[in-house]
N, C-alpha and C. Protein backbone atom coordinates (compact mmCIF):
# COMPACT_ATOMS: atom_id res chain seq x y z
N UNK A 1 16.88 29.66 22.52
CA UNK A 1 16.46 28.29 22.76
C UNK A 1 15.39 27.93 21.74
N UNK A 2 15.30 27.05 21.36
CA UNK A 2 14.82 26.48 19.95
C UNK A 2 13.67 25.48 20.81
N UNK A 3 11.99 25.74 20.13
CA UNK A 3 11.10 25.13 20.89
C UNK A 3 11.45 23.48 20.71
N UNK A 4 10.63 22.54 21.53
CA UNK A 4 10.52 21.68 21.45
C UNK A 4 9.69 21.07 20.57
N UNK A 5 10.59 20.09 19.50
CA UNK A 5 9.60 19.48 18.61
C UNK A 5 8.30 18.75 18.93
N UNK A 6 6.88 18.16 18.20
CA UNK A 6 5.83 17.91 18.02
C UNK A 6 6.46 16.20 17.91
N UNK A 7 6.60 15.86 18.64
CA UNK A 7 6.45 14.08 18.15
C UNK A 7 5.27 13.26 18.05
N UNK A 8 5.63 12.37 16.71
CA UNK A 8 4.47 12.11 16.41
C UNK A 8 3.34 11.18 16.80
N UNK A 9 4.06 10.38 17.69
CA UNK A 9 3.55 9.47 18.70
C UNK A 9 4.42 9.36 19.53
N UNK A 10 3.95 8.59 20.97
CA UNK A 10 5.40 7.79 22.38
C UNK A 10 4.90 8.77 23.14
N UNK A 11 4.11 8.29 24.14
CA UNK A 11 3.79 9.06 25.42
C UNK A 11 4.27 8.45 26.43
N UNK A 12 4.56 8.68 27.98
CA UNK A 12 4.94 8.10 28.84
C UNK A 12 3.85 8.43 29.67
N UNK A 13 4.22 7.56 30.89
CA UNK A 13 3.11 7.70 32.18
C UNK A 13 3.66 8.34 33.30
N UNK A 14 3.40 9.91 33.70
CA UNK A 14 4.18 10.20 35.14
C UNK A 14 3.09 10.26 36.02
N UNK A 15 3.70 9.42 36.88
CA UNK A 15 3.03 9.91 38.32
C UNK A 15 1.38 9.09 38.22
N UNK A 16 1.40 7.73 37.81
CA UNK A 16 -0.15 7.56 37.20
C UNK A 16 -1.21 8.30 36.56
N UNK A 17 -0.45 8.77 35.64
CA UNK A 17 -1.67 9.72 34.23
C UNK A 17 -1.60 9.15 33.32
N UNK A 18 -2.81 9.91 32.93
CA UNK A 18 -2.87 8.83 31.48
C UNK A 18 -2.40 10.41 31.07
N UNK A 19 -1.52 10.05 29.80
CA UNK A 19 -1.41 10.71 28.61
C UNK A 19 -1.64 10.67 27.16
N UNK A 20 -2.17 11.52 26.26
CA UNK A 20 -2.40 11.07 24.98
C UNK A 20 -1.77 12.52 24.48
N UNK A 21 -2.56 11.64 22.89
CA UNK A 21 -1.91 12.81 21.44
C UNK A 21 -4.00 12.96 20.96
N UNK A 22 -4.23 14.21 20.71
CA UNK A 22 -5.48 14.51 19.62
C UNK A 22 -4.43 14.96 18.36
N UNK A 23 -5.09 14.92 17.36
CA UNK A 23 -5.26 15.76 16.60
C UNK A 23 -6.68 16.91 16.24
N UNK A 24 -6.65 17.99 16.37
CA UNK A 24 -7.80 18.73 16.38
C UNK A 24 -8.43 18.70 15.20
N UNK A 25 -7.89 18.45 14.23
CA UNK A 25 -8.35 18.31 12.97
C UNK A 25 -9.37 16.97 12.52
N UNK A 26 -9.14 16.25 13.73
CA UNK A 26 -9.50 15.12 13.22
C UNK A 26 -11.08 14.80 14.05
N UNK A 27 -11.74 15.89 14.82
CA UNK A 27 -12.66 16.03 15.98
C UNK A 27 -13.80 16.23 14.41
N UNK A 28 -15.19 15.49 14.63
CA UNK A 28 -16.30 16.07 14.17
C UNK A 28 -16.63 17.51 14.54
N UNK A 29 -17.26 18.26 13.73
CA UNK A 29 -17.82 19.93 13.57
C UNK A 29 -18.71 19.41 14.61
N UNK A 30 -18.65 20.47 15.58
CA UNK A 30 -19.87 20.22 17.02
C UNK A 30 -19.91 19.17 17.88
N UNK A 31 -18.03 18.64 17.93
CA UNK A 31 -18.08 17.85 18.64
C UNK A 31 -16.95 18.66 19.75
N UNK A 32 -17.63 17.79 21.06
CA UNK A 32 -17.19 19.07 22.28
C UNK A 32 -16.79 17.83 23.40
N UNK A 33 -15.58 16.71 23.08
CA UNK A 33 -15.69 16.17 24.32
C UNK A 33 -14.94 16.90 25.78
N UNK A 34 -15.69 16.02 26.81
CA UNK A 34 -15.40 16.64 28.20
C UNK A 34 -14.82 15.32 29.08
N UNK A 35 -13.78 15.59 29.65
CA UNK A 35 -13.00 14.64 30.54
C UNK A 35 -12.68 15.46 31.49
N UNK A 36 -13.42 15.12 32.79
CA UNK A 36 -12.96 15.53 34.18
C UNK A 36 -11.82 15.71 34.29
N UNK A 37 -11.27 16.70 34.73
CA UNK A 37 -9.83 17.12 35.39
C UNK A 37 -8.67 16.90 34.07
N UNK A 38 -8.96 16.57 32.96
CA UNK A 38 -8.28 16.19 31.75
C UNK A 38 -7.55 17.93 31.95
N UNK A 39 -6.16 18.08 31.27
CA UNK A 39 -5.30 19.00 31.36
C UNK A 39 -4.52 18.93 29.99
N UNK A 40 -4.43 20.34 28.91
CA UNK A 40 -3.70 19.93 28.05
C UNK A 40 -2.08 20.70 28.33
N UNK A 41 -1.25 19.65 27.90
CA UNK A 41 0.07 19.69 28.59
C UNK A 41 0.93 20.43 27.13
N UNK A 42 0.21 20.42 26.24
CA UNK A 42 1.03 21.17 24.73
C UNK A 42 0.09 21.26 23.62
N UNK A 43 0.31 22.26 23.25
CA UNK A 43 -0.99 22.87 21.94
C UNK A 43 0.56 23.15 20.95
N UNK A 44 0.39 22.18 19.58
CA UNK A 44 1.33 23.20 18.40
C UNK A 44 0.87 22.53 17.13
N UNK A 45 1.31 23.48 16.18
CA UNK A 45 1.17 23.19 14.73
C UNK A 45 2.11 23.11 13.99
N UNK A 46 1.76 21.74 13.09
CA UNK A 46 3.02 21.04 12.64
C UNK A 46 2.42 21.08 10.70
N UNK A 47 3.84 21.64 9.68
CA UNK A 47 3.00 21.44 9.08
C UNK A 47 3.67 19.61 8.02
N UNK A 48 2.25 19.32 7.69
CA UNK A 48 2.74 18.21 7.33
C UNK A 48 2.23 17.72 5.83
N UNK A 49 2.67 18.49 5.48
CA UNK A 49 1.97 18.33 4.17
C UNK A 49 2.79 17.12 3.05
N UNK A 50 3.95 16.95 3.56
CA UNK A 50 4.44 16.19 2.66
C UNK A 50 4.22 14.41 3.19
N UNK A 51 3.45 14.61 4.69
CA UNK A 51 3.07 13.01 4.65
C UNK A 51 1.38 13.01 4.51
N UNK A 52 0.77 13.93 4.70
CA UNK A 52 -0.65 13.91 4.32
C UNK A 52 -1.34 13.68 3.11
N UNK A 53 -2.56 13.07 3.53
CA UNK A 53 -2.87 12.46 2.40
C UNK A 53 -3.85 13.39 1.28
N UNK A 54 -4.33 13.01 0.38
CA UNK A 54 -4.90 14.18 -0.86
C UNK A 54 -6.14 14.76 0.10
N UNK A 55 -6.54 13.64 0.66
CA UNK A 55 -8.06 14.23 1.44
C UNK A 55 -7.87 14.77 2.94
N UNK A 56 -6.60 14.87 3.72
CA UNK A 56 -5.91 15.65 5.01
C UNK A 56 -5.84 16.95 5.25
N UNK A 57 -6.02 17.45 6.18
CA UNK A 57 -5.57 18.98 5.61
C UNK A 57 -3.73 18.37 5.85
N UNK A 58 -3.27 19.95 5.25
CA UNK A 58 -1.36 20.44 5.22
C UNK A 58 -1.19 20.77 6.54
N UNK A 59 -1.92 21.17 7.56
CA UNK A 59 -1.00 21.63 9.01
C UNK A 59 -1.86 20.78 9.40
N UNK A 60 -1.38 19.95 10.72
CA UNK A 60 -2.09 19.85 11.59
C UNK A 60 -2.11 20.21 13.11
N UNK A 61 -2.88 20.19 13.77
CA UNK A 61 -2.73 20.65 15.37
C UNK A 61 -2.79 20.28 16.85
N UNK A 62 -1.84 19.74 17.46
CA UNK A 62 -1.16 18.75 17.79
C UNK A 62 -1.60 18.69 19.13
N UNK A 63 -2.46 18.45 20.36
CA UNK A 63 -2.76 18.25 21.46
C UNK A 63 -2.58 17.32 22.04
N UNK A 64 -1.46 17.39 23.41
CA UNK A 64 -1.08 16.61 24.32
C UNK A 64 -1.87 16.79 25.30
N UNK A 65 -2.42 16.05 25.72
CA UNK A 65 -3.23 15.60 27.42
C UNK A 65 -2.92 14.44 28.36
N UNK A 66 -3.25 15.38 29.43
CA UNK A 66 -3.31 14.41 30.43
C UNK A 66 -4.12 14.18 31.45
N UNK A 67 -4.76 13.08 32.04
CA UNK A 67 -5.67 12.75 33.21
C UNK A 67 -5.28 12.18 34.09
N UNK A 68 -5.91 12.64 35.36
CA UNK A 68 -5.60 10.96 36.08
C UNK A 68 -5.97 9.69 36.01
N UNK A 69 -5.35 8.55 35.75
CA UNK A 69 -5.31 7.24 35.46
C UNK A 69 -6.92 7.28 35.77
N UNK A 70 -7.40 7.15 36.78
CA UNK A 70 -8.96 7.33 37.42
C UNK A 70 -9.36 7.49 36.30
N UNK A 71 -9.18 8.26 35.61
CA UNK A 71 -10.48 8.53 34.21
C UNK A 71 -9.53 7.80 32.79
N UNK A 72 -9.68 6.77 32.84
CA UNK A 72 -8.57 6.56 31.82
C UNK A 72 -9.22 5.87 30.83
N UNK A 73 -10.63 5.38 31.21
CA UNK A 73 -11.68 5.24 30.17
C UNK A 73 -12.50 6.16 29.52
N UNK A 74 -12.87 7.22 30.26
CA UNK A 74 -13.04 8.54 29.74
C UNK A 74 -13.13 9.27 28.25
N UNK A 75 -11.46 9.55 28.56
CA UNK A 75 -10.73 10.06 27.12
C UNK A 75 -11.14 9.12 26.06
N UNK A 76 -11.05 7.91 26.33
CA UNK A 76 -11.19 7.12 24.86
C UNK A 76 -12.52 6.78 24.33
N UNK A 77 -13.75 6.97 25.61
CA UNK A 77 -14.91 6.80 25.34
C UNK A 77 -15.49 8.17 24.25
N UNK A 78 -15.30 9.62 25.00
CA UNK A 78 -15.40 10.32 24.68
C UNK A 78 -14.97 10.85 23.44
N UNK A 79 -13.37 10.18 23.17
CA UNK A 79 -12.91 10.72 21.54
C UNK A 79 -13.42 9.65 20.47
N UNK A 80 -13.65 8.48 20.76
CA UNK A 80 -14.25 7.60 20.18
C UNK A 80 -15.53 7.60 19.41
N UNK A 81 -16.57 8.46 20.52
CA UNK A 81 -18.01 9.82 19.83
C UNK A 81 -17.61 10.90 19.22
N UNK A 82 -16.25 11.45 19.23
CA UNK A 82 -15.87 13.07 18.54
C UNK A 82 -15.16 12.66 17.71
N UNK A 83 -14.62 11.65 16.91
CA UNK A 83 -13.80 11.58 15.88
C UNK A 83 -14.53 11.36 14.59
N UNK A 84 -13.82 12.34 13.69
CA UNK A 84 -14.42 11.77 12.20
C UNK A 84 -14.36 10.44 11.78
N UNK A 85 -15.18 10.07 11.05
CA UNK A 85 -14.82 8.35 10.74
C UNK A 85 -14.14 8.95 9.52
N UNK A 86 -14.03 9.71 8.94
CA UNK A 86 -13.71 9.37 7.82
C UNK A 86 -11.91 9.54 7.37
N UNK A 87 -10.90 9.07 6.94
CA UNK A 87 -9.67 9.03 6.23
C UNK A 87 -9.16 8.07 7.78
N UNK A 88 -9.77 7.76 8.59
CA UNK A 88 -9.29 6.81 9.59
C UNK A 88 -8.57 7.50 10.77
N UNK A 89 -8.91 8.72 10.80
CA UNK A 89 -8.53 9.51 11.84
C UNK A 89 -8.38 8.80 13.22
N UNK A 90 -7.38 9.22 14.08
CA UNK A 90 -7.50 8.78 15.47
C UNK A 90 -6.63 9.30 16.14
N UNK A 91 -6.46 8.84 17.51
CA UNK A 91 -6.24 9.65 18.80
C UNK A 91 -5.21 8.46 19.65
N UNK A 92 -4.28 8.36 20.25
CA UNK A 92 -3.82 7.48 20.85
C UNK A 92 -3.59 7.89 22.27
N UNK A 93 -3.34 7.21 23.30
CA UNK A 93 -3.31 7.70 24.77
C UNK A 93 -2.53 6.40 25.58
N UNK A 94 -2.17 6.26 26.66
CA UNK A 94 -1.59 5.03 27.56
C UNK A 94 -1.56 5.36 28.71
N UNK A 95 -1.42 4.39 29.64
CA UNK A 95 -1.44 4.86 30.92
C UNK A 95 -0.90 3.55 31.68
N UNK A 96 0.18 3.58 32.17
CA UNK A 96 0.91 2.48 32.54
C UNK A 96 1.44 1.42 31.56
N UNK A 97 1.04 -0.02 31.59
CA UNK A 97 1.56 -0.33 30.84
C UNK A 97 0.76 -1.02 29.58
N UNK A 98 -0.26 -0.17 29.71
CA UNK A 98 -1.64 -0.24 28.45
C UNK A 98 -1.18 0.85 27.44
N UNK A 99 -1.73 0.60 26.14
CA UNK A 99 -2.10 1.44 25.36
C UNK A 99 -3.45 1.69 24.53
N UNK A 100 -4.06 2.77 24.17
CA UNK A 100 -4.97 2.63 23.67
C UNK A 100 -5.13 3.35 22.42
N UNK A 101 -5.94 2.66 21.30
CA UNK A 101 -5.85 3.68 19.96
C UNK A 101 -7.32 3.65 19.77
N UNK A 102 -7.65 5.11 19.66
CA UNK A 102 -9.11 5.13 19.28
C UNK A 102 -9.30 6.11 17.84
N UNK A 103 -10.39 5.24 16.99
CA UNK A 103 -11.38 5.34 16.37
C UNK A 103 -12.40 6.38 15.97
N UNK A 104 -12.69 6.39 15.53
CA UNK A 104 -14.33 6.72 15.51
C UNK A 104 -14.95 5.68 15.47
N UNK A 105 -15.94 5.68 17.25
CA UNK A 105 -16.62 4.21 17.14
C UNK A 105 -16.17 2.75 17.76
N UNK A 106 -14.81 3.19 17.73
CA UNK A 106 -13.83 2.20 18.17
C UNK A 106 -12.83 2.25 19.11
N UNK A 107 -12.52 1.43 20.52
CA UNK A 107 -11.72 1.82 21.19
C UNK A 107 -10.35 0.78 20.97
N UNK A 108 -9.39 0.23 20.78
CA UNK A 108 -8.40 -0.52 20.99
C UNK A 108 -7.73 -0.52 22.35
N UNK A 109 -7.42 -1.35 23.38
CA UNK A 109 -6.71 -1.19 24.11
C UNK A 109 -5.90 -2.41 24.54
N UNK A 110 -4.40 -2.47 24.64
CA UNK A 110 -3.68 -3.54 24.58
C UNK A 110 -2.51 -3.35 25.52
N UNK A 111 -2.13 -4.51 26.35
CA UNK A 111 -0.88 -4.31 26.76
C UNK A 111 0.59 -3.99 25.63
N UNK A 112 0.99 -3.11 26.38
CA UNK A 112 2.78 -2.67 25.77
C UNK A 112 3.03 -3.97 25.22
N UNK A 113 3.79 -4.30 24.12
CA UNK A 113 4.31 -5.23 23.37
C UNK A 113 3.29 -6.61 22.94
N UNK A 114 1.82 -6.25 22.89
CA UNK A 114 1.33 -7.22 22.53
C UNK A 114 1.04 -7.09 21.10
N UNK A 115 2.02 -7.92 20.22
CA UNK A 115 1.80 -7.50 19.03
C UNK A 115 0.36 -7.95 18.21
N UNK A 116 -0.16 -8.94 18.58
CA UNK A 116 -1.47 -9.51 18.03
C UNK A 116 -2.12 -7.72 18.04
N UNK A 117 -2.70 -7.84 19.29
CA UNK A 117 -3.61 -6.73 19.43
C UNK A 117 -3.24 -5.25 18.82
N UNK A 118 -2.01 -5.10 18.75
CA UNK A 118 -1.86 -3.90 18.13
C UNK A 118 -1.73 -4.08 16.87
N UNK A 119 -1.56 -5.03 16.20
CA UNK A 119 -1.66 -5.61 14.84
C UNK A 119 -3.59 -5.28 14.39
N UNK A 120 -4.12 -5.69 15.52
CA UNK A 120 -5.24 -5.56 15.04
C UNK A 120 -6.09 -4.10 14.77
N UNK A 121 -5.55 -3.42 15.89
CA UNK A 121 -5.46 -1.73 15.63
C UNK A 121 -5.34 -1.48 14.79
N UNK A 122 -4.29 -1.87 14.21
CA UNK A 122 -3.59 -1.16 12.80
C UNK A 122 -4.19 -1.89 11.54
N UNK A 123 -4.69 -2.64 11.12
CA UNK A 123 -5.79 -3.48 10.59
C UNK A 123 -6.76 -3.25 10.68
N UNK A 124 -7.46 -2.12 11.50
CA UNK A 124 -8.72 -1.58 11.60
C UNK A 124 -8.67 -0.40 10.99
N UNK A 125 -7.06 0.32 11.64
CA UNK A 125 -7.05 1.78 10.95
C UNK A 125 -6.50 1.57 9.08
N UNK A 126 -6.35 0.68 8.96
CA UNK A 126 -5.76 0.61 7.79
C UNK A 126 -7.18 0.29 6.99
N UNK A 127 -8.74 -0.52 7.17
CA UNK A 127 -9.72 -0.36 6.44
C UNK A 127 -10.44 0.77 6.81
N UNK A 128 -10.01 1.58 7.98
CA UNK A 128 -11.27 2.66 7.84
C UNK A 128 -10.60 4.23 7.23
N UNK A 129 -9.37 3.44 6.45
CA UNK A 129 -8.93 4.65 5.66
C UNK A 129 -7.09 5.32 6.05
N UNK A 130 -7.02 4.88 7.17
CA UNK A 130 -5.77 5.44 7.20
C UNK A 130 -4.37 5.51 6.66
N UNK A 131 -4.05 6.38 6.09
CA UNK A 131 -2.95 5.83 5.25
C UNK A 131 -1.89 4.97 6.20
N UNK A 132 -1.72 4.19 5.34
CA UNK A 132 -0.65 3.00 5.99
C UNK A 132 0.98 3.83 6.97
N UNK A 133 1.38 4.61 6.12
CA UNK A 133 2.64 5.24 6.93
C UNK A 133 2.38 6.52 8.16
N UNK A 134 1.22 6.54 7.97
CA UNK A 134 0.82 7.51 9.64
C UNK A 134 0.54 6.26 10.97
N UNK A 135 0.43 4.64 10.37
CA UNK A 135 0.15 4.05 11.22
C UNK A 135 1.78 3.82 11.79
N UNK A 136 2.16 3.74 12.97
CA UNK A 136 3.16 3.10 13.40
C UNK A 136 2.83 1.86 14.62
């Protein structure tokens, strides 16, 4: 049986959780966030060197979580203080029929199909460095 691939975004909501994606790579040195009852649901390494950018690392390391909805401000407060600002790193998560993309510094959160607002996400991650084709 052949593991299950690393996708690169698209979380769903079971059972009212929030779920997200980290990248570990993308956490500040001595940064340690903590989310009550938060659970990671998949740890893997993907390597990606042929979409990363000159200043990225080549593997990265792929963390799925989940909380209960209850803390669903939490996660994004908390990765929002642990993310590098720098190449536009970020973290995405949802929980019903919200989504949220965080920053360093910055939280986004928008209903499913609101394109303004997620336009504006991606307009934020696109000046604080992110390469344009990691945004979807």
């Amino acid at each position: 049986m052949s593991p299950t691939p690393i996708r690169q975004f698209g979380f769903g909501t079971i059972g009212g959780m929030l779920r997200g994606r980290l990248l570990t790579e993308s956490l500040r040195i001595g940064a340690e966030p903590a989310v009550p009852d938060l659970v990671v649901r998949r740890l893997g390494r993907v390597d990606v060197s042929s979409s990363a950018s000159e200043t990225q690392p080549k593997v990265w390391t792929f963390l799925d979580f989940e909380a209960p909805s209850k803390h669903a401000d939490e996660p994004a407060a908390a990765l929002a203080a642990a993310l590098l600002p720098d190449d536009g790193w970020y973290a995405n998560s949802e929980v019903g029929d919200e989504d949220a993309v965080i920053f360093a510094g910055r939280v986004f959160r928008y209903a499913k199909g609101d394109t303004a607002a997620r336009q504006e996400a991606r307009a934020h991650g696109l000046a604080a460095g992110t390469p344009e084709h990691q945004l979807d």
